[in-house]
C-alpha atoms as a PDB file:
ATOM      1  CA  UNK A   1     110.592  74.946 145.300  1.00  0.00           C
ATOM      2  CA  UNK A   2     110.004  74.214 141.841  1.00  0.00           C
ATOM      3  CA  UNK A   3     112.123  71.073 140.191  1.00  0.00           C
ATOM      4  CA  UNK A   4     114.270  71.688 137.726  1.00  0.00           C
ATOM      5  CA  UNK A   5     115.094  68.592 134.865  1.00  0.00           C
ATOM      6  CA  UNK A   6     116.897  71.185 132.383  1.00  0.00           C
ATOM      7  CA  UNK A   7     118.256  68.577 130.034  1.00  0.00           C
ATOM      8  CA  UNK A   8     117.046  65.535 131.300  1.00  0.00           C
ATOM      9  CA  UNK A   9     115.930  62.737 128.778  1.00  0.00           C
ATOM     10  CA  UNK A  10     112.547  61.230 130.180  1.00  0.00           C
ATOM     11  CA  UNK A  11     110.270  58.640 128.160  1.00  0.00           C
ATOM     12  CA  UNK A  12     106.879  58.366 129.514  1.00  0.00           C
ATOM     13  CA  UNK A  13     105.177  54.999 128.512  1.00  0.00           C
ATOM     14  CA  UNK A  14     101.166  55.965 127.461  1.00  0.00           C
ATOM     15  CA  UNK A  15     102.278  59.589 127.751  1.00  0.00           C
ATOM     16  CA  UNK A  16      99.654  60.206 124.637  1.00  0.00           C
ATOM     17  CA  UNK A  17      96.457  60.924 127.082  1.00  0.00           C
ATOM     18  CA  UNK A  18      95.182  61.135 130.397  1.00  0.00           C
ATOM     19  CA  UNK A  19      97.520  60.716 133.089  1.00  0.00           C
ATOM     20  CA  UNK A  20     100.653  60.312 131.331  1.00  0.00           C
ATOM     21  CA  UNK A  21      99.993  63.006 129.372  1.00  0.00           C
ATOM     22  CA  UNK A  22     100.046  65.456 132.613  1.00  0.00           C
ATOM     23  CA  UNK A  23     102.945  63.448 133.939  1.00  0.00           C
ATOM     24  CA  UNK A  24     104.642  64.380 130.418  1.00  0.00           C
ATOM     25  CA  UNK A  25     103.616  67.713 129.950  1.00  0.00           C
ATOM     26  CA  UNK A  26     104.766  68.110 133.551  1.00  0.00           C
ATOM     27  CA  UNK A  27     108.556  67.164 133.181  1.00  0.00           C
ATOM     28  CA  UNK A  28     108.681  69.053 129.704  1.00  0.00           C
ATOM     29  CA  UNK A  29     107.421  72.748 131.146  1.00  0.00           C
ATOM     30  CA  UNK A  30     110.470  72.257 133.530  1.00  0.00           C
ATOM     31  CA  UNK A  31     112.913  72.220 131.093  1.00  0.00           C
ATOM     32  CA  UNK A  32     113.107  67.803 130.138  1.00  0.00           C
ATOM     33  CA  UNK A  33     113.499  66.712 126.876  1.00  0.00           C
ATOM     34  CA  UNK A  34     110.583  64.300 126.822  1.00  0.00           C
ATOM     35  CA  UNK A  35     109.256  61.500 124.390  1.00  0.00           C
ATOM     36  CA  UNK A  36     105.926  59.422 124.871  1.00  0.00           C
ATOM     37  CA  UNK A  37     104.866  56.591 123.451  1.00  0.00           C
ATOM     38  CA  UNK A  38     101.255  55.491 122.892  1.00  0.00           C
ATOM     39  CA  UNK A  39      99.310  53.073 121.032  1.00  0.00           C
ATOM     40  CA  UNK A  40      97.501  55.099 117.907  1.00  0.00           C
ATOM     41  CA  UNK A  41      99.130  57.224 114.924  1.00  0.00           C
ATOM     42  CA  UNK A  42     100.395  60.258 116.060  1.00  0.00           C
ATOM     43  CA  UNK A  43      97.234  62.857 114.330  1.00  0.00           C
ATOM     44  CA  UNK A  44      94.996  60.458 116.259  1.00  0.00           C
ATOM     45  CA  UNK A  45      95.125  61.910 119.286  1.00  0.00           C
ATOM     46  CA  UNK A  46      93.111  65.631 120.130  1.00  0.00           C
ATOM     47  CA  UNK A  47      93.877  68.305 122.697  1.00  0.00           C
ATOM     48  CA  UNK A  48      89.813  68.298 122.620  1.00  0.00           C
ATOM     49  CA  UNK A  49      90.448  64.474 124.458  1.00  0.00           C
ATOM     50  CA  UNK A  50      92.921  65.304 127.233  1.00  0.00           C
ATOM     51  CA  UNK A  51      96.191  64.533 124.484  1.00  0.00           C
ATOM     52  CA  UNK A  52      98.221  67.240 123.757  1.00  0.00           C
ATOM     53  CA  UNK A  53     101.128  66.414 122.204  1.00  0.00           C
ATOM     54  CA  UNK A  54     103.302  69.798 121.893  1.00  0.00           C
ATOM     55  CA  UNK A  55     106.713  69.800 122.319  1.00  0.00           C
ATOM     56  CA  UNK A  56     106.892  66.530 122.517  1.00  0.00           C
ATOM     57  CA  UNK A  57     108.611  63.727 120.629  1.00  0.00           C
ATOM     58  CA  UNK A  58     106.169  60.823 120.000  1.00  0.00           C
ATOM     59  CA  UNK A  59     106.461  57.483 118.749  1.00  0.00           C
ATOM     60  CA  UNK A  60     103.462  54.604 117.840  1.00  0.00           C
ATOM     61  CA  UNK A  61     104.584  51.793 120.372  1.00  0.00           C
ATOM     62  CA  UNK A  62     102.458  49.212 121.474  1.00  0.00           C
ATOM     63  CA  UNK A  63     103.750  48.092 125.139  1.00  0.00           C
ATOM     64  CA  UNK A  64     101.738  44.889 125.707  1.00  0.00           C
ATOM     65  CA  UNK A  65     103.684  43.625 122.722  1.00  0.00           C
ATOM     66  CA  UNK A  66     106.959  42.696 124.114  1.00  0.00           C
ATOM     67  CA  UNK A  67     108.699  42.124 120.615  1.00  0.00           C
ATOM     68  CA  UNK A  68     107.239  45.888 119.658  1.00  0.00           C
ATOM     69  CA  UNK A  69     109.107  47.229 122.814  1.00  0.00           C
ATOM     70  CA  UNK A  70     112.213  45.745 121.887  1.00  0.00           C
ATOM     71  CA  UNK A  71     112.191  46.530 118.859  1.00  0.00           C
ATOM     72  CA  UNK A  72     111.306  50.363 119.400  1.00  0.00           C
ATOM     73  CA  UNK A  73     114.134  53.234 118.588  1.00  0.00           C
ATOM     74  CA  UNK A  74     115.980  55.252 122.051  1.00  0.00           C
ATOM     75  CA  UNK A  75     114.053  57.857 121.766  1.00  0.00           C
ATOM     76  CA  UNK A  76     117.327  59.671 123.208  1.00  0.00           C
ATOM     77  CA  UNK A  77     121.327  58.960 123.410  1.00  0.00           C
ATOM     78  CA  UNK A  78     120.298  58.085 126.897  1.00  0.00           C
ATOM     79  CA  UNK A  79     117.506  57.925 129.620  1.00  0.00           C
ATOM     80  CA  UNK A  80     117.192  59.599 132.880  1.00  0.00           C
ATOM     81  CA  UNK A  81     113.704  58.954 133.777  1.00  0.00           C
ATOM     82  CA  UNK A  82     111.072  56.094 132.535  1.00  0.00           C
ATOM     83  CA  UNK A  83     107.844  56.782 133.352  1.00  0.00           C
ATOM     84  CA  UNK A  84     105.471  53.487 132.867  1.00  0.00           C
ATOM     85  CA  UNK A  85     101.835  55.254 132.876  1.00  0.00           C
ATOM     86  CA  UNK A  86     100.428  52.843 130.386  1.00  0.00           C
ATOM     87  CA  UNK A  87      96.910  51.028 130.933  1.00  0.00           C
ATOM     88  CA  UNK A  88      93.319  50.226 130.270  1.00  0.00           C
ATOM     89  CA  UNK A  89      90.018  48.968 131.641  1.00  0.00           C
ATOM     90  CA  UNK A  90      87.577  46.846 130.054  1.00  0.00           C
ATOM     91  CA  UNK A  91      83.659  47.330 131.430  1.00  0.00           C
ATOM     92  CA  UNK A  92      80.477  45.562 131.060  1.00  0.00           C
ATOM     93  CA  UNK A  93      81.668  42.271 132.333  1.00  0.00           C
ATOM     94  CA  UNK A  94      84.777  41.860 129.908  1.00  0.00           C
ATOM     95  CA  UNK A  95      87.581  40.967 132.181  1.00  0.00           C
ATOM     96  CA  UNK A  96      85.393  38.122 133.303  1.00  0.00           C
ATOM     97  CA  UNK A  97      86.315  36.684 129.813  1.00  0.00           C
ATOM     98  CA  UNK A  98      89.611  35.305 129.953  1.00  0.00           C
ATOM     99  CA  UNK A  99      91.039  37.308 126.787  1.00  0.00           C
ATOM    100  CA  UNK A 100      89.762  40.064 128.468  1.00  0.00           C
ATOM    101  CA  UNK A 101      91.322  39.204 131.356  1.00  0.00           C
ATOM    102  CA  UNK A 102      94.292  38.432 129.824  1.00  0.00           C
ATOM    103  CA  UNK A 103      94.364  42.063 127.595  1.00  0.00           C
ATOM    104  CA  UNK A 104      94.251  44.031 130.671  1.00  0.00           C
ATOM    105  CA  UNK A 105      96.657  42.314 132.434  1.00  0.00           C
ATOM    106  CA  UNK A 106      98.720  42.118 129.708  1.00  0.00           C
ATOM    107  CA  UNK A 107      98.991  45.882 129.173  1.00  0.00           C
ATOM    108  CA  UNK A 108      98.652  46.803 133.361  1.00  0.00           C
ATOM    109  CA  UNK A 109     101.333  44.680 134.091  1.00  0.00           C
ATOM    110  CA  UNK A 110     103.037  42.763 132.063  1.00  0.00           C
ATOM    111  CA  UNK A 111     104.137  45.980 129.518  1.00  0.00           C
ATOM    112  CA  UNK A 112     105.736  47.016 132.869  1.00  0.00           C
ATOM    113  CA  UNK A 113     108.326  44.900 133.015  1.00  0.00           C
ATOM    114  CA  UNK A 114     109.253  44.227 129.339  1.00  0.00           C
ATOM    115  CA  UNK A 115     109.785  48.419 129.441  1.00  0.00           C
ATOM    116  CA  UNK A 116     111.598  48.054 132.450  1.00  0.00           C
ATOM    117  CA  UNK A 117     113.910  45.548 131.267  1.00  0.00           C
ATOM    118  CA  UNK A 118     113.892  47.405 127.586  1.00  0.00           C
ATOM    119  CA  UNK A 119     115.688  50.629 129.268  1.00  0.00           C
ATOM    120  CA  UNK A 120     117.404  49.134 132.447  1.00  0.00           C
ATOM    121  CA  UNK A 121     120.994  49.879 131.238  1.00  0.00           C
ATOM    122  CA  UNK A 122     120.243  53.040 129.974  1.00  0.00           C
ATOM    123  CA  UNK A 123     119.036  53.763 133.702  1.00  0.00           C
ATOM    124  CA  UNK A 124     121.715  52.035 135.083  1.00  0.00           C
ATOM    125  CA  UNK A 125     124.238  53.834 132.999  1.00  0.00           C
ATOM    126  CA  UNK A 126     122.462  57.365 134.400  1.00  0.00           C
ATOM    127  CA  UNK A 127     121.703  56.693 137.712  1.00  0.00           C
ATOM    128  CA  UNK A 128     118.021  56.936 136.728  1.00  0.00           C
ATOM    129  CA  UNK A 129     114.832  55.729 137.423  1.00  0.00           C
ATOM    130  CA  UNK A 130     111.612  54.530 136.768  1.00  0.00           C
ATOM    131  CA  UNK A 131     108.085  55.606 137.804  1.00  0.00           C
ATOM    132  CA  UNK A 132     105.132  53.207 137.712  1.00  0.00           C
ATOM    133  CA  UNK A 133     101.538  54.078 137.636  1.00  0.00           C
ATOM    134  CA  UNK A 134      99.446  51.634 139.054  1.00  0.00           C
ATOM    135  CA  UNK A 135      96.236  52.543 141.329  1.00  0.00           C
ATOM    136  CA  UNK A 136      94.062  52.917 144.734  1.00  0.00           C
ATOM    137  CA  UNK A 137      92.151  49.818 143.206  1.00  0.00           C
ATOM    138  CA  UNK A 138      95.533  48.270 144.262  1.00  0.00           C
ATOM    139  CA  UNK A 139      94.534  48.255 147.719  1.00  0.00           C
ATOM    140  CA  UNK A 140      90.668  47.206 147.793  1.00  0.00           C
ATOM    141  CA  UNK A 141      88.079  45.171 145.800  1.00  0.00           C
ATOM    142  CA  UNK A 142      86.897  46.659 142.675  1.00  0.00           C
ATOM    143  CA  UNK A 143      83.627  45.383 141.456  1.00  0.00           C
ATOM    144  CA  UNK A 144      83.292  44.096 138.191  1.00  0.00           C
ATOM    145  CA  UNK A 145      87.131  45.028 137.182  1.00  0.00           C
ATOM    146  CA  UNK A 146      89.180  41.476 138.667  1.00  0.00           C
ATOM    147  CA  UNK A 147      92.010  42.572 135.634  1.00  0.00           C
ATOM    148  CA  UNK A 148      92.096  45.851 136.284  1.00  0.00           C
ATOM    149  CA  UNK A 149      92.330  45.384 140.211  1.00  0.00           C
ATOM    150  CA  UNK A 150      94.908  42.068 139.808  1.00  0.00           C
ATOM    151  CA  UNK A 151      97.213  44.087 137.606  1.00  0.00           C
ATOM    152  CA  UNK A 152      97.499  47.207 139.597  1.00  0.00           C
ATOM    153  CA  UNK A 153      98.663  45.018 142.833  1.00  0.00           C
ATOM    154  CA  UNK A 154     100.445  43.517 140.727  1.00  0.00           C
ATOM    155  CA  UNK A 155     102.451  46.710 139.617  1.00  0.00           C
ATOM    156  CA  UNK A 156     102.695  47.982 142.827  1.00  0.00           C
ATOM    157  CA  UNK A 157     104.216  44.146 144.352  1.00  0.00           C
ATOM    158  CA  UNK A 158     106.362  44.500 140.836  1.00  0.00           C
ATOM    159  CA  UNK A 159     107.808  48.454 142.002  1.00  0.00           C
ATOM    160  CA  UNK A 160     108.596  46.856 145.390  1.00  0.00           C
ATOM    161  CA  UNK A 161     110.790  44.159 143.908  1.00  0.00           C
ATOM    162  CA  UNK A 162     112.476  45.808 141.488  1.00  0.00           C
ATOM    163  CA  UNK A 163     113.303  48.210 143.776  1.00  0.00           C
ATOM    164  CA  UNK A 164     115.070  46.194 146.119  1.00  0.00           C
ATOM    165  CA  UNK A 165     116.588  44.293 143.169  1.00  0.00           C
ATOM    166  CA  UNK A 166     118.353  47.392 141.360  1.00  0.00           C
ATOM    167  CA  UNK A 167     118.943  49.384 144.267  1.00  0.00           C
ATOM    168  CA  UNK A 168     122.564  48.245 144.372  1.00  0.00           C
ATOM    169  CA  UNK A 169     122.890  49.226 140.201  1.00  0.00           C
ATOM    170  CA  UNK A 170     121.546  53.043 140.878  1.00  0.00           C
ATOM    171  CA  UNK A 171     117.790  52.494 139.606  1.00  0.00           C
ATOM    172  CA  UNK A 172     115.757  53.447 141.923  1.00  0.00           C
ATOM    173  CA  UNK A 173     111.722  52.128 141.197  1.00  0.00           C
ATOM    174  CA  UNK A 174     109.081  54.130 142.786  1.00  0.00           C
ATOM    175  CA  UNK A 175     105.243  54.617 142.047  1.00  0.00           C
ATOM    176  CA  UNK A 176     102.499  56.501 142.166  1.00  0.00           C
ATOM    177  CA  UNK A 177      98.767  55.524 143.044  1.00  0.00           C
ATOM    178  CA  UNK A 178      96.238  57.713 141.938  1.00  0.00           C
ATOM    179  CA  UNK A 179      92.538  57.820 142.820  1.00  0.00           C
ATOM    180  CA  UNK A 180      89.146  58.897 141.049  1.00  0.00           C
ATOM    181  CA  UNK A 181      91.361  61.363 138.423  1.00  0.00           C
ATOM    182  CA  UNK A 182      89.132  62.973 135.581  1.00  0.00           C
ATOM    183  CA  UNK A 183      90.313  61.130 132.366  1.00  0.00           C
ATOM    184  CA  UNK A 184      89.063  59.391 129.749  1.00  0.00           C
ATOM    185  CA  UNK A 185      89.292  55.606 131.070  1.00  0.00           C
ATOM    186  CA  UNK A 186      86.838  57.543 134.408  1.00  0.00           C
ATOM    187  CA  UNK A 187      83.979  58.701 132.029  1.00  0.00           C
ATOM    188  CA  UNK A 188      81.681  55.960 133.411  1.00  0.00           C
ATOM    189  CA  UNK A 189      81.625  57.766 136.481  1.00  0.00           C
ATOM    190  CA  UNK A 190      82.692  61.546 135.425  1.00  0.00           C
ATOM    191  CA  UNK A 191      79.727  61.703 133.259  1.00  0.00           C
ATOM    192  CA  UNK A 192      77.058  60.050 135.492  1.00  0.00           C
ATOM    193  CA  UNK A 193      75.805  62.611 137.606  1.00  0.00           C
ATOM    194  CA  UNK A 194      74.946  60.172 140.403  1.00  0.00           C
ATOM    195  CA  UNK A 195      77.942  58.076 140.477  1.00  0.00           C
ATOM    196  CA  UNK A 196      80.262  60.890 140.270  1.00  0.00           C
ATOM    197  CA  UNK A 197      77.914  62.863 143.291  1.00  0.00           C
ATOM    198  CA  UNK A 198      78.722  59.468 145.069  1.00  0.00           C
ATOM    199  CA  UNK A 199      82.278  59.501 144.383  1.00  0.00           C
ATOM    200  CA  UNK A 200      82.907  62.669 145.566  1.00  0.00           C
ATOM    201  CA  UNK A 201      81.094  61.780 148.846  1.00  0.00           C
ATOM    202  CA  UNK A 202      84.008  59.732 149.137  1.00  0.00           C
ATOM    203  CA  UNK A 203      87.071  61.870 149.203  1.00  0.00           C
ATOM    204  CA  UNK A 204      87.965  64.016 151.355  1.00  0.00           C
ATOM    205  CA  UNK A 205      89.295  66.710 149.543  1.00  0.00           C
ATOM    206  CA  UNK A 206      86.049  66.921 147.791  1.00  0.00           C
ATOM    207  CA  UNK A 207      87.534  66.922 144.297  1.00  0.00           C
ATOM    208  CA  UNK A 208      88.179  64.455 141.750  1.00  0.00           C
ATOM    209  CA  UNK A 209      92.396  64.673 140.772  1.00  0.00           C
ATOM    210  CA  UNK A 210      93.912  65.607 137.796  1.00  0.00           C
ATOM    211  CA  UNK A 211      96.874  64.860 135.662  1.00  0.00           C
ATOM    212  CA  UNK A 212      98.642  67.501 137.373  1.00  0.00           C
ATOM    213  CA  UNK A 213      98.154  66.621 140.366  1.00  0.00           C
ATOM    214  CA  UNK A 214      99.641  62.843 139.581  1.00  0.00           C
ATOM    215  CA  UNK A 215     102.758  64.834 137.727  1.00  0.00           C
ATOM    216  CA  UNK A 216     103.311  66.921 141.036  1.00  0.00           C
ATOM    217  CA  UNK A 217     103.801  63.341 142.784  1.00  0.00           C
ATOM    218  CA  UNK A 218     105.893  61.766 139.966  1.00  0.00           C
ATOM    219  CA  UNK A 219     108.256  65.003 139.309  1.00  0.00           C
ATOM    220  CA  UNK A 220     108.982  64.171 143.446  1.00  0.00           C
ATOM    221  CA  UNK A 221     110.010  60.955 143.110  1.00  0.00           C
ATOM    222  CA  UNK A 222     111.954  61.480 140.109  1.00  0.00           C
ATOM    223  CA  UNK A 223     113.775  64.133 141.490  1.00  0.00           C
ATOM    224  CA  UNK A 224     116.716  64.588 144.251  1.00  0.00           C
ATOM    225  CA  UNK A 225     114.703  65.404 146.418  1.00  0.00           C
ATOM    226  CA  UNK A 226     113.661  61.408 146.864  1.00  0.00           C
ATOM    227  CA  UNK A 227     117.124  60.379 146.349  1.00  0.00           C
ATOM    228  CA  UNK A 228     116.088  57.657 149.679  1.00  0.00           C
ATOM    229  CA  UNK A 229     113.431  56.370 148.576  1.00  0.00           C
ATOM    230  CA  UNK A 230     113.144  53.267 146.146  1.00  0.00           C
ATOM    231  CA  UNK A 231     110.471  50.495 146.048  1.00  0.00           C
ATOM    232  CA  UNK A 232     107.516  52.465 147.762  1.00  0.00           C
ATOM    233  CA  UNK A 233     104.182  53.446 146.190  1.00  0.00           C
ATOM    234  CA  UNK A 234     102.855  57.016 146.806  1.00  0.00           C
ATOM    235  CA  UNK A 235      98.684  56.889 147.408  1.00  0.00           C
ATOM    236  CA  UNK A 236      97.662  60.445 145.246  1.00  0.00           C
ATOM    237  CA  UNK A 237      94.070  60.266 145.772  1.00  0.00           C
ATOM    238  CA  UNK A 238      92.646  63.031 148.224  1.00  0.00           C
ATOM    239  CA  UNK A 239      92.340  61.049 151.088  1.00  0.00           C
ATOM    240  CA  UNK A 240      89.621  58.451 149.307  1.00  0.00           C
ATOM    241  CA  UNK A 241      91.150  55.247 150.535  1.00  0.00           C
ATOM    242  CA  UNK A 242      91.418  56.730 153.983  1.00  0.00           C
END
């Protein structure tokens, strides 16, 4: 069965590239009205980089700055579905700095809640609900990445509790976890030959994901058909952390 979201109003947080951008692209080709925000002027952003912006509305919001979210225009006259796919990854030793640290964390996990709390009552007044994107790092050591890997337990601790604590308003909070997916923040191992050769040792399914395959897992739990389930984080990552 394909899902239908003919009409629905869905904003999807770092929707500008990557994984978002799937996710968004994803809910619009089923009929959504969708917006994204990301972090860059609008003619910034290339199909030629994995951001295609057609179709959909797009506003310059910068999500680690609180005051920014607050501040931002309702993209619609309501909200059905928030998707929070917004983050970043610092290498070479940088989240060992503490402003590092503190940057990724900042935009991982912190940007999740001030959008949360930005669009609750539009949820609540919908019977929406929010998707988070957090990560297998979630769930094992990542070397050289303590920001990166704090943050995305974080999110996924964070989707737990705020599902349980809006359950009763008619938000449900569920997430997605993806693996090794072939986007722009995964070009340190996409475009090493040996690292990626080694990575793909490691899953099962033999092939990196995609931001359609993350999309396929969010349109679920946006949908009806997940009406049950709130607070739970689904692991999209061809069987790598098994």
């Amino acid at each position: 069965m394909d899902l239908d979201f003919t009409g629905k109003r869905v904003l999807v947080v770092g929707g500008s590239s990557g994984i978002g951008n799937g996710i968004a692209h994803g809910f619009r080709t089923r009929g959504a009205r969708v917006a994204v925000w990301g972090t860059r002027p609008r003619e910034d952003y290339r199909p030629e980089d994995g951001s295609d912006l057609t179709g959909l509305e797009y506003a310059q919001v910068d999500a680690s700055d609180s005051a920014a979210v607050a501040a931002a225009a309702d993209p619609f006259d309501g909200l059905d579905v928030l998707v929070l796919a917004q983050g970043t990854v610092l290498y070479r030793k940088g989240e060992f700095e503490m402003d590092g640290f503190r940057k990724v964390v900042g935009v991982n996990l912190d940007s999740l809640m001030a959008c949360a709390m930005r669009f609750l009552d539009a949820l609540k007044a919908s019977g929406g609900n929010i998707i988070t994107i957090s990560s297998t790092a979630a769930f094992h050591a990542t070397r050289g990445n303590p920001a990166y890997n704090a943050s995305k337990a974080g999110a996924v601790a964070l989707t737990r509790t705020l599902g349980q604590a809006w359950a009763g308003e008619g938000v449900r909070i569920n997430g997605v976890a993806p693996g090794l997916v072939d986007t722009k923040l995964t070009k340190v191992t996409t475009e090493n030959p040996e690292r990626l050769a080694g990575a793909l040792r490691g899953i099962p399914l033999g092939r990196l994901g995609t931001p359609e395959d993350m999309a396929g897992a969010v349109l679920f739990l946006a949908s009806p058909l997940a009406a049950y389930i709130t607070g739970q984080t689904l692991i999209v990552d061809g069987g790598l952390t098994l």
